[in-house]
C-alpha atoms as a PDB file:
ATOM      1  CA  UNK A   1      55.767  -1.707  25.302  1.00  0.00           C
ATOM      2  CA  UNK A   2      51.903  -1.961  25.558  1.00  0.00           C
ATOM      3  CA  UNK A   3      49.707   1.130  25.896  1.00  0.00           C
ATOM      4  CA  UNK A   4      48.584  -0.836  29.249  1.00  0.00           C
ATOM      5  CA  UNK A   5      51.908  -0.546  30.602  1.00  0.00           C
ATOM      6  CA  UNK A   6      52.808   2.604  29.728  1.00  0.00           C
ATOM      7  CA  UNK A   7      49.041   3.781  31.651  1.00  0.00           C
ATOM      8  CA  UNK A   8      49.980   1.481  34.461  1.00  0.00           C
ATOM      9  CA  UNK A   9      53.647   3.358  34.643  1.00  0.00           C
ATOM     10  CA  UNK A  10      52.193   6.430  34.270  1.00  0.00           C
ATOM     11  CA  UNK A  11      49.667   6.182  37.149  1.00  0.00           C
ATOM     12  CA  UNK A  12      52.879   4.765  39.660  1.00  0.00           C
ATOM     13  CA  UNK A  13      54.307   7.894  38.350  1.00  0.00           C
ATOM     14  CA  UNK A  14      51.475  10.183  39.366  1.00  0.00           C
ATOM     15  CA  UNK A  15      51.009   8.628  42.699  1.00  0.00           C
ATOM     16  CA  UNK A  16      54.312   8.394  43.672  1.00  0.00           C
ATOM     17  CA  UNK A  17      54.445  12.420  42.810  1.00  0.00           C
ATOM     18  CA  UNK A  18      51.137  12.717  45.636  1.00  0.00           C
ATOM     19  CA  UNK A  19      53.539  11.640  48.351  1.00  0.00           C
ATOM     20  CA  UNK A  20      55.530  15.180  47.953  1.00  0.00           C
ATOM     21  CA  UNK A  21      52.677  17.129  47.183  1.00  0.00           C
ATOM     22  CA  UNK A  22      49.625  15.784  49.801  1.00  0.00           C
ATOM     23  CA  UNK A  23      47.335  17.636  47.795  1.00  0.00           C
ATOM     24  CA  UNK A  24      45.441  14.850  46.297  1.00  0.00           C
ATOM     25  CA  UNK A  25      45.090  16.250  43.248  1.00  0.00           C
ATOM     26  CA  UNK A  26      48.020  13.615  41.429  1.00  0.00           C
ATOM     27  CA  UNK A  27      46.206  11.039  42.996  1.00  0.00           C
ATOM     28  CA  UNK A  28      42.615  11.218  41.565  1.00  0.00           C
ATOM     29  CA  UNK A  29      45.053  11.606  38.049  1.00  0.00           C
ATOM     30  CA  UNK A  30      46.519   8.833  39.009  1.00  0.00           C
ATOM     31  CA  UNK A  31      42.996   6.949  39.530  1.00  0.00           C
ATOM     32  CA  UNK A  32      42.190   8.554  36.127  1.00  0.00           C
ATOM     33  CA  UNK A  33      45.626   6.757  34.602  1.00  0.00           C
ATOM     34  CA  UNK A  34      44.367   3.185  36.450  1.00  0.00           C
ATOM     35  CA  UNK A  35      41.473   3.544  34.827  1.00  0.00           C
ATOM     36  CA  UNK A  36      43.276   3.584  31.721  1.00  0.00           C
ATOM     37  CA  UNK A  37      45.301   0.816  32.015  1.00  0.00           C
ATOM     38  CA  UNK A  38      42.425  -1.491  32.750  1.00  0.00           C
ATOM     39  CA  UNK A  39      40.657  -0.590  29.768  1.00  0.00           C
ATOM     40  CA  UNK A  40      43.865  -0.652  27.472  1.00  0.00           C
ATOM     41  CA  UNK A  41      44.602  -4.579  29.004  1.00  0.00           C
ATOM     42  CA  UNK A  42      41.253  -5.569  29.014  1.00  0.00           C
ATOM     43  CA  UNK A  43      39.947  -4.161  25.300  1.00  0.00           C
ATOM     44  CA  UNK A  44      41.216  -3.837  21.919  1.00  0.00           C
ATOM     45  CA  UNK A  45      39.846  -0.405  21.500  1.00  0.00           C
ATOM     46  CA  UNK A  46      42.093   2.919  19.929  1.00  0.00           C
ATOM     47  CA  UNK A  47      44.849   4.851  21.802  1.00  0.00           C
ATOM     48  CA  UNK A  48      42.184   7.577  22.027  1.00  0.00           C
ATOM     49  CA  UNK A  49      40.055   5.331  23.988  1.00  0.00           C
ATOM     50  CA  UNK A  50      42.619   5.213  26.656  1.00  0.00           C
ATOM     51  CA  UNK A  51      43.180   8.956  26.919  1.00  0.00           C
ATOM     52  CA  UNK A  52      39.043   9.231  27.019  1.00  0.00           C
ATOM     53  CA  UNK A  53      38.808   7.272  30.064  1.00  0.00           C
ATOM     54  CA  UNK A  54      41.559   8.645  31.820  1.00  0.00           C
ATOM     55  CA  UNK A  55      40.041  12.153  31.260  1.00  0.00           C
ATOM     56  CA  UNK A  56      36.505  10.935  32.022  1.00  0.00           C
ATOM     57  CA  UNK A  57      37.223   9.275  35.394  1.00  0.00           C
ATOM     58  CA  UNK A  58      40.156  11.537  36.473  1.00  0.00           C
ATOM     59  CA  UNK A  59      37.482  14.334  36.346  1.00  0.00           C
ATOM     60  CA  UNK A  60      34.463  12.414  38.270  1.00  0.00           C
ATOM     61  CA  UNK A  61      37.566  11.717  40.854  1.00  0.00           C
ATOM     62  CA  UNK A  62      38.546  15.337  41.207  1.00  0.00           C
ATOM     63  CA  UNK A  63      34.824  16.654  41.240  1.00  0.00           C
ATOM     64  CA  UNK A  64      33.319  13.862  43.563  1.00  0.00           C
ATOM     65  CA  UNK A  65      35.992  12.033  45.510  1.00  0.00           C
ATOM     66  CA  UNK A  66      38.742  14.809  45.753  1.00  0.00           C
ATOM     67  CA  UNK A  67      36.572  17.287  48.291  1.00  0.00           C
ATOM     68  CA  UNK A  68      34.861  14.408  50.366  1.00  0.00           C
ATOM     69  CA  UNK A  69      38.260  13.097  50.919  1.00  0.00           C
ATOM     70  CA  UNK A  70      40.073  16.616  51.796  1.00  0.00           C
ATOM     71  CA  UNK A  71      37.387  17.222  54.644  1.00  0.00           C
ATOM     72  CA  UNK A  72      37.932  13.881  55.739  1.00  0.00           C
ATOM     73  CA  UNK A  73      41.372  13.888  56.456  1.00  0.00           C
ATOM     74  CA  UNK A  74      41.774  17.363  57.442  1.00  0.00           C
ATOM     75  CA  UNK A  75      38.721  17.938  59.407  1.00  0.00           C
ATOM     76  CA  UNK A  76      41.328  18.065  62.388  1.00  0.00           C
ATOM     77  CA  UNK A  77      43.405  21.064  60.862  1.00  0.00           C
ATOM     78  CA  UNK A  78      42.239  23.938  62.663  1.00  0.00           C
ATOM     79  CA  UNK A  79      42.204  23.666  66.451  1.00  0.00           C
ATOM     80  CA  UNK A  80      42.847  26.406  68.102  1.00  0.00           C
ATOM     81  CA  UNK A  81      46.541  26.800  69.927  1.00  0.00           C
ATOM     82  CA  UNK A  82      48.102  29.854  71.592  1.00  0.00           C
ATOM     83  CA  UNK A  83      45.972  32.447  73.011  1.00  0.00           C
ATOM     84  CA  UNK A  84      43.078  31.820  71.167  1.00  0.00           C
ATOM     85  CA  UNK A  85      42.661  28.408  72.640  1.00  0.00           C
ATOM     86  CA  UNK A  86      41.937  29.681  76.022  1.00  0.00           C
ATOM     87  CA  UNK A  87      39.174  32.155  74.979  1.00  0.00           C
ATOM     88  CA  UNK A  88      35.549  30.765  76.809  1.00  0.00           C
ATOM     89  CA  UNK A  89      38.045  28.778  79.372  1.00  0.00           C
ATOM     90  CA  UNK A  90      37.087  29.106  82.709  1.00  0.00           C
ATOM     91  CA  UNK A  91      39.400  30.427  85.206  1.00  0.00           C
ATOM     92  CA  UNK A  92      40.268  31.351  88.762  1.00  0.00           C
ATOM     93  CA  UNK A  93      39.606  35.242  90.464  1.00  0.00           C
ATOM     94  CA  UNK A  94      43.241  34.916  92.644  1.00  0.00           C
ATOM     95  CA  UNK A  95      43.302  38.912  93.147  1.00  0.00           C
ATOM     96  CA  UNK A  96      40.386  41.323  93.131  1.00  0.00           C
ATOM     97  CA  UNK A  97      39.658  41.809  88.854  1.00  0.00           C
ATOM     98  CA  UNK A  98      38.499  45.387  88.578  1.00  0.00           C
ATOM     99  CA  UNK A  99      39.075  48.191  86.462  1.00  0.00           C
ATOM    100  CA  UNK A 100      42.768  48.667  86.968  1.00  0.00           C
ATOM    101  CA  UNK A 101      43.530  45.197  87.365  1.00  0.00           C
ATOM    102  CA  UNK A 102      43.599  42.054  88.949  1.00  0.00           C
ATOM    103  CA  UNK A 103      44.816  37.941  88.610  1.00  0.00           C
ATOM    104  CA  UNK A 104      43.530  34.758  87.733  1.00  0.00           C
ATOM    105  CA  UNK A 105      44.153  31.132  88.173  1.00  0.00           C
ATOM    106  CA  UNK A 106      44.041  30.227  83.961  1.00  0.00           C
ATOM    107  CA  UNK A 107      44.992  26.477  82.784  1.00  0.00           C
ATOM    108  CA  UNK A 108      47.821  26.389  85.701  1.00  0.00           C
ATOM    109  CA  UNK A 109      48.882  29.338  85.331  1.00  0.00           C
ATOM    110  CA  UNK A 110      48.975  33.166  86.923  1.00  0.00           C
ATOM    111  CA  UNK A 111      47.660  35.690  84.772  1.00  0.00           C
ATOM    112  CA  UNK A 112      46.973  39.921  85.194  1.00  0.00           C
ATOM    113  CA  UNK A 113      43.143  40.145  84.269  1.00  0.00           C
ATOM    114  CA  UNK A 114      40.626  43.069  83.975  1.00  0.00           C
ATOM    115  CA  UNK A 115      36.951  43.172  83.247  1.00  0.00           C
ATOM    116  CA  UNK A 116      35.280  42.972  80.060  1.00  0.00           C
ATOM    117  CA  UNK A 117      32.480  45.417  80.958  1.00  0.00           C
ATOM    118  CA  UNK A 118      33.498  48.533  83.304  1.00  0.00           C
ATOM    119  CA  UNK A 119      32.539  48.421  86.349  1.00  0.00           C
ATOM    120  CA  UNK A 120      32.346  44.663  86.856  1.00  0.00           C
ATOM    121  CA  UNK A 121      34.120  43.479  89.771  1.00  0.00           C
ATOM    122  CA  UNK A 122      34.944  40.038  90.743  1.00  0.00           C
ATOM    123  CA  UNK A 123      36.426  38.543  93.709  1.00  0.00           C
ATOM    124  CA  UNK A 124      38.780  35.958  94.948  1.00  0.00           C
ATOM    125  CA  UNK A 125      37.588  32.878  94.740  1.00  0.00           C
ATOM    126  CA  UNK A 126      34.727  33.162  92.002  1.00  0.00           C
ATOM    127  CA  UNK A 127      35.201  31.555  88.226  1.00  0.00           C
ATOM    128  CA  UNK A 128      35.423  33.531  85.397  1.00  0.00           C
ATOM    129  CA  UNK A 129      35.173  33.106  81.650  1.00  0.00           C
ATOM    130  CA  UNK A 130      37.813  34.431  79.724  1.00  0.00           C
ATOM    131  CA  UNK A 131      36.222  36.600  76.997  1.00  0.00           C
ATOM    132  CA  UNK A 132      39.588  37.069  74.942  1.00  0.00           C
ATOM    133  CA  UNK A 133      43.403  38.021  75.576  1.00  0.00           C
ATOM    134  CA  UNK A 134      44.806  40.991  74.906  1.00  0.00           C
ATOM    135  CA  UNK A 135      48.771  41.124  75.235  1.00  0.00           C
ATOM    136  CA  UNK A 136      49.248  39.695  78.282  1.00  0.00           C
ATOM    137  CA  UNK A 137      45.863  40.337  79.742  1.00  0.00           C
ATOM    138  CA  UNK A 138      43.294  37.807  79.947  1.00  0.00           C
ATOM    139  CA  UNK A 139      39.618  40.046  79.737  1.00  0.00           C
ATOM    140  CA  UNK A 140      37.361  38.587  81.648  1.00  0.00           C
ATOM    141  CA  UNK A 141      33.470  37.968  81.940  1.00  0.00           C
ATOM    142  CA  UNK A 142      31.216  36.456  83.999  1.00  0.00           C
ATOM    143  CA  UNK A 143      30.636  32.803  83.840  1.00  0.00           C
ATOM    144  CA  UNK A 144      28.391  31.640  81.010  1.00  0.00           C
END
């Protein structure tokens, strides 16, 4: 079997192995093992040659390539769910907010409220921004 071959097989391997992992880390080896196929079918040169380029380019791959390619296709990853995602939403005074309590309209849905800052008071009918949630509490601000 020709060193080509075995490269070729090798970088199949490697790539195939990505598809469990999605960590593109066996895929820039895999680049790395392409790289060292092409040079073992189109040259002449020693074994070592092969393993030289492999190492060479599967390095440039995981330096350059590897993090441009990460951000790219998990710049998504990250958006907020749950509670946090309806921190700075805008919602509803249905029931006087004040001190002790209170309810607002928030993203369709009824929820107990209080102030941020004691003292504030906001009626029914006015928009509020929700500052943050705590238990089952939205804490609320005035609109930014």
């Amino acid at each position: 079997m020709s060193a080509a071959l075995v490269w070729l097989v090798f970088a199949l391997g490697l790539a195939g192995a990505e598809a469990l992992t999605g960590d593109m880390f066996l895929l820039m080896l895999s680049g790395g093992a392409l790289s060292a196929a092409g040079v073992s079918w189109l040259t002449d040169l020693p074994v070592w040659t092969d393993g030289a380029v492999f190492l060479v380019v599967s390095v440039l791959l995981l330096v350059l390539v590897r993090p441009a390619l990460r951000r790219r296709l998990w710049s998504g990853v990250g958006a907020e769910t749950g509670v946090r995602a309806l921190q700075g939403k805008t919602a509803l005074v249905l029931d006087r907010v004040e001190q002790h309590g209170g309810q607002v309209k928030l993203d369709g849905e009824v929820w107990t409220a209080r102030p941020l800052v004691d003292g504030d008071v906001f009626e029914p009918g006015e928009h509020v921004t929700v500052m943050h949630i705590d238990g089952a509490t939205a804490v609320v601000g005035k609109v930014l």
